[in-house]
Protein backbone atom coordinates (compact mmCIF):
# COMPACT_ATOMS: atom_id res chain seq x y z
CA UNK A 1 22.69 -18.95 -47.41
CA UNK A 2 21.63 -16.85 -50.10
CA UNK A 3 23.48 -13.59 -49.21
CA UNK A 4 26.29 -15.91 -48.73
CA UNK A 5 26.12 -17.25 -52.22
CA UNK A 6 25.86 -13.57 -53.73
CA UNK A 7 28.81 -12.60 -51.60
CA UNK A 8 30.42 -15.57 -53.57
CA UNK A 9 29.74 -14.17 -57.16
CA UNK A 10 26.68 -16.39 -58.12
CA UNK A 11 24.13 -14.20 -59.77
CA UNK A 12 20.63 -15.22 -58.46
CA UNK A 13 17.20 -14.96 -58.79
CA UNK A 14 14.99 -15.28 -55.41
CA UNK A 15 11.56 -15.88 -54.61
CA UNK A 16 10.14 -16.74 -51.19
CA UNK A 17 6.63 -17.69 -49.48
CA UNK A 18 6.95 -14.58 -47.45
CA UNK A 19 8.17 -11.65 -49.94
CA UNK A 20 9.85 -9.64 -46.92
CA UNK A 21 12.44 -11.84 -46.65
CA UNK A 22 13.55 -11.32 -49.93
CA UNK A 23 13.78 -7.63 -49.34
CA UNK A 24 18.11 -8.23 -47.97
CA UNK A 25 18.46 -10.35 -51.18
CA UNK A 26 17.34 -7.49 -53.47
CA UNK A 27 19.62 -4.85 -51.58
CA UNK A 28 22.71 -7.11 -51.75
CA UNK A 29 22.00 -7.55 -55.65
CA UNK A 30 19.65 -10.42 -56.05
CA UNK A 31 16.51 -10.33 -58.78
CA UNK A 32 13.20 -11.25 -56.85
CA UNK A 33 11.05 -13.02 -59.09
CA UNK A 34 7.36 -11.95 -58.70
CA UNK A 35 6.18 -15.71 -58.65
CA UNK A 36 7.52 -19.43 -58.91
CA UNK A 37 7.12 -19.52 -62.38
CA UNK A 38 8.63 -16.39 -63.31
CA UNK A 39 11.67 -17.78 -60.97
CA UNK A 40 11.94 -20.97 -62.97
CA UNK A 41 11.53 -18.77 -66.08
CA UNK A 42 14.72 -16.81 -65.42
CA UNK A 43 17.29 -19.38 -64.58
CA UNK A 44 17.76 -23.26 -65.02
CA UNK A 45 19.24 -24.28 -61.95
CA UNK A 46 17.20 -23.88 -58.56
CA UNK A 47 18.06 -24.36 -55.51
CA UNK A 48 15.01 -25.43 -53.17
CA UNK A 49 15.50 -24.59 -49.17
CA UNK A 50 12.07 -24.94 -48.05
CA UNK A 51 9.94 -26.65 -44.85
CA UNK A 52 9.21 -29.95 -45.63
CA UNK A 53 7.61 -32.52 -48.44
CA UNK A 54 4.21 -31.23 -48.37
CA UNK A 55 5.63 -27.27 -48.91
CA UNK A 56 7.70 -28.31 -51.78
CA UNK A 57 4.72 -29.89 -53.04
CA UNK A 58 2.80 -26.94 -52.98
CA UNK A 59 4.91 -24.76 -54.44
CA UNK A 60 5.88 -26.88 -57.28
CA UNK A 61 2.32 -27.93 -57.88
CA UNK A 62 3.36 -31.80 -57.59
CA UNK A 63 1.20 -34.09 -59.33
CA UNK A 64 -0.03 -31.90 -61.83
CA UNK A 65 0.70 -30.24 -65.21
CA UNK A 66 2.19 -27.27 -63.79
CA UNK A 67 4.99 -28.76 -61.71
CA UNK A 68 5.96 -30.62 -65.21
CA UNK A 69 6.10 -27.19 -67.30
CA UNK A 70 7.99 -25.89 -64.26
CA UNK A 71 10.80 -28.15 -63.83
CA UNK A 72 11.38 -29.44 -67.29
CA UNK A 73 15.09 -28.60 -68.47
CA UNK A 74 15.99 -27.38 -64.79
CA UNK A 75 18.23 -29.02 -62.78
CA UNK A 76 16.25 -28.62 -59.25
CA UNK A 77 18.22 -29.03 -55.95
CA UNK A 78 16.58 -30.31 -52.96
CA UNK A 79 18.09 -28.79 -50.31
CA UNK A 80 15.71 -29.14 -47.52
CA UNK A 81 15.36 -31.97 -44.74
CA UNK A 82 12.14 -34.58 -45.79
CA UNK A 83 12.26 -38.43 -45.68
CA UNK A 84 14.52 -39.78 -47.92
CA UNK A 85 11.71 -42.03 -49.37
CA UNK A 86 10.06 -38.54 -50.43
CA UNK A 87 12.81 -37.22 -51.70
CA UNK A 88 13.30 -40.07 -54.17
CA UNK A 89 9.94 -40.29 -55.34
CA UNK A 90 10.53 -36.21 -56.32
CA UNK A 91 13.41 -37.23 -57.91
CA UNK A 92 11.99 -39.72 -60.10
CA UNK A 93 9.28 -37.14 -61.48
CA UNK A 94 11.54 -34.38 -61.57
CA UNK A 95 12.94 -37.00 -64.30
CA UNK A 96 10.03 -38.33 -65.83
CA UNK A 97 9.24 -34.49 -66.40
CA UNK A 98 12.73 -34.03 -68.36
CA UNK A 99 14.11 -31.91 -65.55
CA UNK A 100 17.29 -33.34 -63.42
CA UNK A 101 17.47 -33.62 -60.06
CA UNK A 102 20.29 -33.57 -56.79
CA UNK A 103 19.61 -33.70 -53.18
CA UNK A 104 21.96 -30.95 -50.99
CA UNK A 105 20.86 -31.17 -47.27
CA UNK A 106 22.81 -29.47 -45.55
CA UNK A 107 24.54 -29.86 -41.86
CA UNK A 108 25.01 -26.61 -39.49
CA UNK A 109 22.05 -24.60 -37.98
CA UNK A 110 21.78 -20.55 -37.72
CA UNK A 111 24.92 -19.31 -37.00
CA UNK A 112 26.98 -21.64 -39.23
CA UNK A 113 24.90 -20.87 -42.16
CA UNK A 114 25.37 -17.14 -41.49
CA UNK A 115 29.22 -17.81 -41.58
CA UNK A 116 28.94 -20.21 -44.73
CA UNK A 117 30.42 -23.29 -42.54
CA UNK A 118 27.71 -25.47 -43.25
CA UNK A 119 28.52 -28.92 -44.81
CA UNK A 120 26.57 -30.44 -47.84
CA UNK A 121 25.55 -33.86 -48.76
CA UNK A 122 25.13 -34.44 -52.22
CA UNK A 123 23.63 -36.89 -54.06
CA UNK A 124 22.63 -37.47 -57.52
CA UNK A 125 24.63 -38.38 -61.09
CA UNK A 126 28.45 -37.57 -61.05
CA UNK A 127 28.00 -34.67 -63.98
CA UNK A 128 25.29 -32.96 -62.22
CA UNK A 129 26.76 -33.34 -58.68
CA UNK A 130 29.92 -31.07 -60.21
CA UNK A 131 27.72 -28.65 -61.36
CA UNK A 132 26.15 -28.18 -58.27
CA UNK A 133 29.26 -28.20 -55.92
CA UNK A 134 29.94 -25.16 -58.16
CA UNK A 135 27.11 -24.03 -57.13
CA UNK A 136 26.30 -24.12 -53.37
CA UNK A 137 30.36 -23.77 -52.03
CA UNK A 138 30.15 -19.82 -50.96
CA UNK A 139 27.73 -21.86 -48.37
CA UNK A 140 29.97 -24.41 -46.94
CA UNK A 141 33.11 -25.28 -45.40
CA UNK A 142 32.81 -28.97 -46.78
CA UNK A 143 30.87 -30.54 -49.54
CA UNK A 144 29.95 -34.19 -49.84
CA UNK A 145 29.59 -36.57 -52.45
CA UNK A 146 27.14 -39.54 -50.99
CA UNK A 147 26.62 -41.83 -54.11
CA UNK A 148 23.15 -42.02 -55.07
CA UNK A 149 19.66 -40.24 -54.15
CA UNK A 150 18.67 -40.80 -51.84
CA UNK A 151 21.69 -41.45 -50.12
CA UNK A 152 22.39 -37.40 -49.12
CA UNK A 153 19.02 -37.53 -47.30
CA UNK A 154 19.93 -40.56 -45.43
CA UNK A 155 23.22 -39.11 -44.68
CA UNK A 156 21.41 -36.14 -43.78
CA UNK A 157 19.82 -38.28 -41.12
CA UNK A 158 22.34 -40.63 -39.36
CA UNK A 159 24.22 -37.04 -39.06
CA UNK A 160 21.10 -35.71 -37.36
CA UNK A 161 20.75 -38.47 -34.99
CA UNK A 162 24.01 -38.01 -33.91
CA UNK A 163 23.07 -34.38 -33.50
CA UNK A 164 19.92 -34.79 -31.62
CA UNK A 165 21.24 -37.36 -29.34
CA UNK A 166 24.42 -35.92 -28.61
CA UNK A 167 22.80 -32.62 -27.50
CA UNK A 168 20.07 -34.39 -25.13
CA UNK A 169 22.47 -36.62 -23.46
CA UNK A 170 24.21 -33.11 -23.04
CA UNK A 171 21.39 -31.51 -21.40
CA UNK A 172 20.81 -34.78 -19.81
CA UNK A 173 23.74 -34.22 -17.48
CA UNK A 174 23.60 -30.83 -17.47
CA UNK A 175 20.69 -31.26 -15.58
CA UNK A 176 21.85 -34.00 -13.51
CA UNK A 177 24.89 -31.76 -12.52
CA UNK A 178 22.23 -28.90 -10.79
CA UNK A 179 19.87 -31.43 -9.35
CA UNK A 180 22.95 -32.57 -7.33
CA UNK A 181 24.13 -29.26 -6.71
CA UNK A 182 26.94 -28.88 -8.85
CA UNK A 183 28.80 -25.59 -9.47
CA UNK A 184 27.37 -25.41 -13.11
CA UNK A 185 29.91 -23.14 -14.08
CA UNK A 186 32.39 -25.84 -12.78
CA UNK A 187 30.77 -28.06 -14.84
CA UNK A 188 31.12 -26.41 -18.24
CA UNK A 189 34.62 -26.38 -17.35
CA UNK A 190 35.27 -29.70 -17.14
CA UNK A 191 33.49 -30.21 -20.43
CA UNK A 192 34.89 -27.46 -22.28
CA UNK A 193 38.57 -28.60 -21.37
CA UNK A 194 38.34 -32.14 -22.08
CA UNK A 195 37.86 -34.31 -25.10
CA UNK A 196 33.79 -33.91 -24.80
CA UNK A 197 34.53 -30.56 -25.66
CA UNK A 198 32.91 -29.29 -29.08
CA UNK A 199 31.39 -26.53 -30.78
CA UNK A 200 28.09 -27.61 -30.17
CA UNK A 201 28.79 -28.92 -26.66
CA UNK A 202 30.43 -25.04 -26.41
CA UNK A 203 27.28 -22.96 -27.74
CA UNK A 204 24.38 -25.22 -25.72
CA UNK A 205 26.31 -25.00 -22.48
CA UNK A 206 26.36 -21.46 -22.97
CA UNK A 207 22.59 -21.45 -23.71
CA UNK A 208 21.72 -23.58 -20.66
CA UNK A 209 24.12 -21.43 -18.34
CA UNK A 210 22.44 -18.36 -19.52
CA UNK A 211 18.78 -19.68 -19.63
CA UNK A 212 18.82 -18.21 -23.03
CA UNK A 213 16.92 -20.60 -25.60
CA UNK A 214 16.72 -17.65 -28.22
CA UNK A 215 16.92 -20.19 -31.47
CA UNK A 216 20.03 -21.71 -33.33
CA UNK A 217 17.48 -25.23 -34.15
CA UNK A 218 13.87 -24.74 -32.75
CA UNK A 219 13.12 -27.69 -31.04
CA UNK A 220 9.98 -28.12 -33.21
CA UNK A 221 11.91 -28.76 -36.09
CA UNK A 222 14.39 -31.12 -34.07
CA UNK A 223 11.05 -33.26 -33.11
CA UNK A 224 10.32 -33.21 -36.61
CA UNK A 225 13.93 -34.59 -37.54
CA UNK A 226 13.94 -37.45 -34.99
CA UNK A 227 10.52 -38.60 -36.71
CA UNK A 228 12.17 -38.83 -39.76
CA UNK A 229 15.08 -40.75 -38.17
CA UNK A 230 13.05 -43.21 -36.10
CA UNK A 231 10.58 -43.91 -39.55
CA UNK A 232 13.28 -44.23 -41.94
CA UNK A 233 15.04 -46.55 -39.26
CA UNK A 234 11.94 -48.53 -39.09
CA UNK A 235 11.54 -48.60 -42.61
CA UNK A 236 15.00 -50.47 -42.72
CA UNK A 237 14.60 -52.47 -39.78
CA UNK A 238 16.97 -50.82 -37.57
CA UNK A 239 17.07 -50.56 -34.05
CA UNK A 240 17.85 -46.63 -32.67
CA UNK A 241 17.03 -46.75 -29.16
CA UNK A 242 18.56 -43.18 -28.59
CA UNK A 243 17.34 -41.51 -31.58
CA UNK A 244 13.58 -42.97 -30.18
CA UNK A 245 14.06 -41.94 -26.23
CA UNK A 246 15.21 -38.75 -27.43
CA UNK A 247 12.21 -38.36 -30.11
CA UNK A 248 10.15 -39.11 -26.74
CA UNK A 249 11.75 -36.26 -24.72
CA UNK A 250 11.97 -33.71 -27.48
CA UNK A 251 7.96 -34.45 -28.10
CA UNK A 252 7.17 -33.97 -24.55
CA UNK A 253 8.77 -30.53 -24.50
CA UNK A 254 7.08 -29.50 -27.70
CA UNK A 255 3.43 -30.75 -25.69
CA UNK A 256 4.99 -28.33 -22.44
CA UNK A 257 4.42 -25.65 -25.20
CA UNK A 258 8.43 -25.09 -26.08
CA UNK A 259 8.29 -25.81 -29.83
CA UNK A 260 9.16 -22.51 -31.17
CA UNK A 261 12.37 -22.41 -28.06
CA UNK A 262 15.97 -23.59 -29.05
CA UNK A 263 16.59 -27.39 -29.00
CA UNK A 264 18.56 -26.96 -25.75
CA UNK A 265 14.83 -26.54 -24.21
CA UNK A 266 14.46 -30.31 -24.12
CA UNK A 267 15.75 -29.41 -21.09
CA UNK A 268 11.76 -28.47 -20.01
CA UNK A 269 11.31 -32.16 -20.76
CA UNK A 270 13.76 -33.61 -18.18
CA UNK A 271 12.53 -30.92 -15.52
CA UNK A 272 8.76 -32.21 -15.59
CA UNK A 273 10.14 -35.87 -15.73
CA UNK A 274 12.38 -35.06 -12.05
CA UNK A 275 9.05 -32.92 -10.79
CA UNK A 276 6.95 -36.02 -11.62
CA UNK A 277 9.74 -38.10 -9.64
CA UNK A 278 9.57 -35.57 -6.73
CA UNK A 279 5.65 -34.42 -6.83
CA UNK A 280 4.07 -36.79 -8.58
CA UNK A 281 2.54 -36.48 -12.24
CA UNK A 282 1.74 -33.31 -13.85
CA UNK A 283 0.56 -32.19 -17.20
CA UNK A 284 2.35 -32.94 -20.12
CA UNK A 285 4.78 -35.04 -17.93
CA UNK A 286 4.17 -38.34 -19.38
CA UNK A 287 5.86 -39.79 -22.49
């Protein structure tokens, strides 16, 4: 994403947790700052793409004087996937410290960021929302207006349970196909020539045919999106029976040891539950 915005003409300052990835940035023309502070120092918009609530925490220094010397008169830009709940809380002391403040999740995974085809959810006020479509486009093919914060997060999430479900009903009868012996190749033809057929349907089916789970999405941070799903959807009252079946199968592959694997692994996950059909239970087979 970053390359991708320098390729675009936005000058940039970087600074990550680990300072060899920053090493590409500084080649293709990007100042590394030596810390956080010297990044906030040197610019007044940043752009934050980082793990989860309690990383942004830490480097910010969240609930005390530091994070309010840092982001005062910066507009910050969360761009990273936490419960919208957190996100709004940030918000509202990003703004109590005299800083402003837009969330920017983004939708795509490895190779879509790479080719700047990701699409952005944005949420915030109107002015700052223009600045910051400015901002992030060399990233994406589409960019979002959502309304409110923390209405890009929650965006961010009914996109990703249509994500997460869609691609383990996919490898749901993907493996239904070879337990009946199916041609498998036959298989991804009928589904790449009808009107299932998708990108994402495209570059799985090519995974699972291949046995290659080298990662687009680990399936550890999947896991970790369908718990944000199934607790923001219980924090609403709202039922999401296949966001919570397919938290339960994406969990049980992460037990099996296949977190750091490509989400199509939740395959593992249906191949202990058939085993435990066949052979009775086994380790990790339970939900």
């Amino acid at each position: 994403m970053a390359l991708n915005l320098l390729r675009g003409g936005v000058p940039l300052v970087v600074w990550n947790r680990s300072s060899r990835a920053t090493e590409e940035l500084r080649a293709a023309g990007a100042e590394v700052a030596v810390s956080v502070s010297d990044l906030f120092a040197q610019t007044d918009r940043v752009l934050l793409m980082l793990a989860n609530g309690d990383v942004v925490d830490s480097v910010l220094g969240r609930g005390t004087s530091f994070f309010d010397h840092l982001v005062g008169d910066h507009l910050v830009v969360h761009m990273g996937t936490t419960a919208p709940t957190y996100s709004e809380a940030l918000g509202r002391d990003v703004v109590r410290a005299g800083g402003r403040y837009v969330e920017a999740p983004v939708s795509g995974s490895r190779l879509p960021a790479v080719e700047g085809r990701l699409v952005a959810m944005l949420a915030g006020d109107d002015a700052d929302l223009h600045e910051v479509e400015t901002v992030v486009g060399p990233t994406c093919a589409s960019v979002v207006r959502c309304g409110a914060v923390p209405s890009g997060l929650l965006m961010k999430l009914a996109v990703n349970l249509y994500l997460v479900t869609t691609v383990t009903g996919l490898v749901e009868a993907y493996h239904f196909a070879d337990q009946q012996g199916l041609d498998l190749d036959r298989f991804r033809e009928v589904i790449d020539g009808g009107q299932m057929s998708s990108p994402i349907a495209r570059t799985k089916l090519a995974k699972l045919r291949s046995d290659d789970f080298a990662v687009q999405a680990a399936l550890a941070d999947v896991h970790y999106n369908a718990r944000l799903i199934t607790a923001a959807a219980r924090d609403a009252d709202v039922a999401t029976p296949l966001a919570d079946a397919s938290k339960e199968l994406f969990a049980q592959a992460e037990r099996l040891g296949h977190g750091a694997v490509d989400m199509a692994g939740v395959l593992r996950a249906f191949e202990a539950r058939t085993a435990a059909l066949t052979n009775g239970p086994r380790d990790g087979s339970s939900s």
